[in-house]
PDB file of N, CA and C in Angstrom:
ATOM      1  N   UNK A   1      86.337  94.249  93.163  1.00  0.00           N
ATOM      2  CA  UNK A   1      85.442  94.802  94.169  1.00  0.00           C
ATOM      3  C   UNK A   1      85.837  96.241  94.433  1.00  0.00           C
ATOM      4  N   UNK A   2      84.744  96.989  95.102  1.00  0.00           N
ATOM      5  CA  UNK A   2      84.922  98.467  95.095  1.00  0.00           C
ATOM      6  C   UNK A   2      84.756  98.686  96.268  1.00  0.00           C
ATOM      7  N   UNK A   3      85.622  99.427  97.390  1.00  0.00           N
ATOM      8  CA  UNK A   3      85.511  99.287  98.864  1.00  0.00           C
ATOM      9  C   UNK A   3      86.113 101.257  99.420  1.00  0.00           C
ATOM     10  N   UNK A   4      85.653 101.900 100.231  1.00  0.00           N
ATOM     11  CA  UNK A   4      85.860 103.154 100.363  1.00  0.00           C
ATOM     12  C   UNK A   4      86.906 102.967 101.100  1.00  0.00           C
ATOM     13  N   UNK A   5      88.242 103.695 100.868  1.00  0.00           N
ATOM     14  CA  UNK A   5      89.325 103.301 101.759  1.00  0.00           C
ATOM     15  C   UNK A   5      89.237 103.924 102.839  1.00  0.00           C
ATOM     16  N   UNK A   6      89.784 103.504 103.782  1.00  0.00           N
ATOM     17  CA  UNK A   6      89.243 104.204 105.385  1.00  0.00           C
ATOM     18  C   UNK A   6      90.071 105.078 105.251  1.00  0.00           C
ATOM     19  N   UNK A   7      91.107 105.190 105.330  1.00  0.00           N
ATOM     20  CA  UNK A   7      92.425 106.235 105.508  1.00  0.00           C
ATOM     21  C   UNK A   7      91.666 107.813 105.083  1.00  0.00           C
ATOM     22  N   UNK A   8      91.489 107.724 103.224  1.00  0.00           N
ATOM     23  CA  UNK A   8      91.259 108.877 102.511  1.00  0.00           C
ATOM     24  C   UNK A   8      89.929 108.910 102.513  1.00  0.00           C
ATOM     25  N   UNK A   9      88.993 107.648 102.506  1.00  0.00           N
ATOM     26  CA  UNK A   9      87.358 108.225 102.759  1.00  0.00           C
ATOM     27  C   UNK A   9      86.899 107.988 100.680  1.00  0.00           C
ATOM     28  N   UNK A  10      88.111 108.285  99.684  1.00  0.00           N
ATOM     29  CA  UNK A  10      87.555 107.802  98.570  1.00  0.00           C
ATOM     30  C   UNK A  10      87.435 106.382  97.860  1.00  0.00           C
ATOM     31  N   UNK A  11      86.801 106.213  97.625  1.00  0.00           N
ATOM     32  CA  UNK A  11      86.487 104.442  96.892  1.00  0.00           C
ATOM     33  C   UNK A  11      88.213 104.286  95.959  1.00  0.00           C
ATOM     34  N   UNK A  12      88.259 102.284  95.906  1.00  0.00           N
ATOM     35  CA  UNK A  12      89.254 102.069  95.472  1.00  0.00           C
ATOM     36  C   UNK A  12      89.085 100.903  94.776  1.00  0.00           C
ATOM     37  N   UNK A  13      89.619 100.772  93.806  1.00  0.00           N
ATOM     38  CA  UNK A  13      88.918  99.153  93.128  1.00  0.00           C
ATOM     39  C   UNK A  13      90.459  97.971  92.974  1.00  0.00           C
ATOM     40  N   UNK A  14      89.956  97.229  93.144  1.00  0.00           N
ATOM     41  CA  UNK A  14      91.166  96.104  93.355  1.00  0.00           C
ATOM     42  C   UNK A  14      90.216  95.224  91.935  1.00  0.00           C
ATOM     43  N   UNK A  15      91.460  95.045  91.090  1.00  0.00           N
ATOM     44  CA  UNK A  15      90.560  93.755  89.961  1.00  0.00           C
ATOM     45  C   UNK A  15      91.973  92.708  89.937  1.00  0.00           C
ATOM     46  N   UNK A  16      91.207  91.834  90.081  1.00  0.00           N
ATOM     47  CA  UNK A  16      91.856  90.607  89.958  1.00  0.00           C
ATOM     48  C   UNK A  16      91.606  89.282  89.349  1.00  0.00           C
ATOM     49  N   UNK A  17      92.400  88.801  88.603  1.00  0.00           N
ATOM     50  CA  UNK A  17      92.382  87.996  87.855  1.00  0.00           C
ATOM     51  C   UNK A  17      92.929  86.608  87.572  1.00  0.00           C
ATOM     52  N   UNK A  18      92.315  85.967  88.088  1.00  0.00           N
ATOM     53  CA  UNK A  18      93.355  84.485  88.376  1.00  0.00           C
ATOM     54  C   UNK A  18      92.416  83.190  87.544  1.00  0.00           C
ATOM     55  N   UNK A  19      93.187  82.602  87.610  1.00  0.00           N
ATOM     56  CA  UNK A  19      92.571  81.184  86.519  1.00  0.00           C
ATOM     57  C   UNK A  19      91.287  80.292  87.611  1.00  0.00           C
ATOM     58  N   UNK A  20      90.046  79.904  87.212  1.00  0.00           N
ATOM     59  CA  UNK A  20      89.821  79.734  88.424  1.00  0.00           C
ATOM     60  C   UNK A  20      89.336  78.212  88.701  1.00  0.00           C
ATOM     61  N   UNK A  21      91.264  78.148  89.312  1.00  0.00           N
ATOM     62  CA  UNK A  21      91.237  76.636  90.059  1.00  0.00           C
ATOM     63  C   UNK A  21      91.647  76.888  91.246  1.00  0.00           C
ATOM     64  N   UNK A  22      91.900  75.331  91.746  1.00  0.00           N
ATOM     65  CA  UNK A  22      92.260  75.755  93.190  1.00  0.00           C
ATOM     66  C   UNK A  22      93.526  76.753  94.192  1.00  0.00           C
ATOM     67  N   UNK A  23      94.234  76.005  92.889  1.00  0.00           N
ATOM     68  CA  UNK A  23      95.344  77.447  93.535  1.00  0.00           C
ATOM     69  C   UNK A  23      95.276  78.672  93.151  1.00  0.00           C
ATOM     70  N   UNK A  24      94.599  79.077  92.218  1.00  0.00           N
ATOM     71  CA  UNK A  24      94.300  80.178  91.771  1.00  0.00           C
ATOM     72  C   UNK A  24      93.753  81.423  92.635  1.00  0.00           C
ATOM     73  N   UNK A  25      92.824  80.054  93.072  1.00  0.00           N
ATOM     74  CA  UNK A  25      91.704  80.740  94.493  1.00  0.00           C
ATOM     75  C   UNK A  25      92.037  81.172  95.303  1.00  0.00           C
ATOM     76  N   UNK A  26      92.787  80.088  95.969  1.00  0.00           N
ATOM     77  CA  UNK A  26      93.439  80.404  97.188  1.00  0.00           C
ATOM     78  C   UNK A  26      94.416  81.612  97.516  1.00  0.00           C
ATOM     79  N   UNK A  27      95.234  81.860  96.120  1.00  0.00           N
ATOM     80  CA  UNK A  27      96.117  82.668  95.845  1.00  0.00           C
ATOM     81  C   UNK A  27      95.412  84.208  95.719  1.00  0.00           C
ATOM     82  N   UNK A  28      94.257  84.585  95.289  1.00  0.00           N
ATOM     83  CA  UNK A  28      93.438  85.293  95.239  1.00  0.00           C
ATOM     84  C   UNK A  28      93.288  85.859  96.431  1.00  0.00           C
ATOM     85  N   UNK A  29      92.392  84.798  97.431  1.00  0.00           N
ATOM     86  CA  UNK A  29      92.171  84.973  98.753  1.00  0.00           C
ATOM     87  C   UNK A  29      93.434  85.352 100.039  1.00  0.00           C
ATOM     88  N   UNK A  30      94.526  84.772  99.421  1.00  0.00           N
ATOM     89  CA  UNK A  30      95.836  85.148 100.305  1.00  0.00           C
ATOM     90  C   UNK A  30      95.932  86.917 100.018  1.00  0.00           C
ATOM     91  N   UNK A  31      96.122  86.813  98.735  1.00  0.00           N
ATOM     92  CA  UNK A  31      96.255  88.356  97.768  1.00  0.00           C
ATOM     93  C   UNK A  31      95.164  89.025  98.697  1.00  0.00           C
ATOM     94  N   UNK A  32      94.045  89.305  98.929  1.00  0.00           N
ATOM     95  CA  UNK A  32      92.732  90.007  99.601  1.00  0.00           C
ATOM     96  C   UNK A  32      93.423  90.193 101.038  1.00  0.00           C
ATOM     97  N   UNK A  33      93.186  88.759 101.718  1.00  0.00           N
ATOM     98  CA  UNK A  33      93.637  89.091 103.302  1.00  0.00           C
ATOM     99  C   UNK A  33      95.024  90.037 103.216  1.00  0.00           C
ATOM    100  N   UNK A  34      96.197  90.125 102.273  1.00  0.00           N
ATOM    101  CA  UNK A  34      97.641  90.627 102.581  1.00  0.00           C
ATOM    102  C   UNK A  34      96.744  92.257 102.033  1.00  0.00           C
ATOM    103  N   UNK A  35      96.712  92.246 101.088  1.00  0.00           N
ATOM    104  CA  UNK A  35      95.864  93.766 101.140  1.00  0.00           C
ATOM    105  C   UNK A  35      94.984  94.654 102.010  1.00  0.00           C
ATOM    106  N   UNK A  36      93.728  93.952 102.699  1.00  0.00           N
ATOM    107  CA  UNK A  36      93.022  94.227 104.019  1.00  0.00           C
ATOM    108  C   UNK A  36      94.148  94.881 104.376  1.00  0.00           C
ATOM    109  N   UNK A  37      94.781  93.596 105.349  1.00  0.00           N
ATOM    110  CA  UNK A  37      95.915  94.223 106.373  1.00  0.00           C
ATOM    111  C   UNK A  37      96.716  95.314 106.130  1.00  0.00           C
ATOM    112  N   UNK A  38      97.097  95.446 104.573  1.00  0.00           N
ATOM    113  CA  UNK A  38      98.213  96.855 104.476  1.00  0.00           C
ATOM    114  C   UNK A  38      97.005  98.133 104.522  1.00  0.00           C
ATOM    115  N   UNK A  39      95.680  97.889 103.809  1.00  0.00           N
ATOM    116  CA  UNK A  39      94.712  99.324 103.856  1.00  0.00           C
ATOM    117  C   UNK A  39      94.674  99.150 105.378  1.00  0.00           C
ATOM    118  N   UNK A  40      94.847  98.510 106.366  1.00  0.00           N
ATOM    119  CA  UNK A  40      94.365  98.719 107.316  1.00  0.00           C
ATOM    120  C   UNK A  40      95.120  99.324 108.574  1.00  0.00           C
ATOM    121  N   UNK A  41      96.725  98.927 107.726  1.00  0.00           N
ATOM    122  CA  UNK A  41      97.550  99.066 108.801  1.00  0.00           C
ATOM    123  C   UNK A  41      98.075 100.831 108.692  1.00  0.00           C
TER     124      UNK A  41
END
């Protein structure tokens, strides 16, 4: 996904790649929320 970082104002792409089962997913989705929080913090 491609998201404009707030900080600098330029776009940033996160690719990620996981097998897609359940832990995979989840692990994905943990990975997203811990990222949010650091662009955010």
């Amino acid at each position: 996904m491609t998201r404009p970082c707030p900080a600098s104002g330029y776009p940033f792409s996160i690719a990620l790649i996981t097998p897609l089962n359940g832990a995979g997913l989840r692990n994905t989705i943990k990975r997203i929320h811990e990222l949010r929080e650091a662009i955010a913090a």
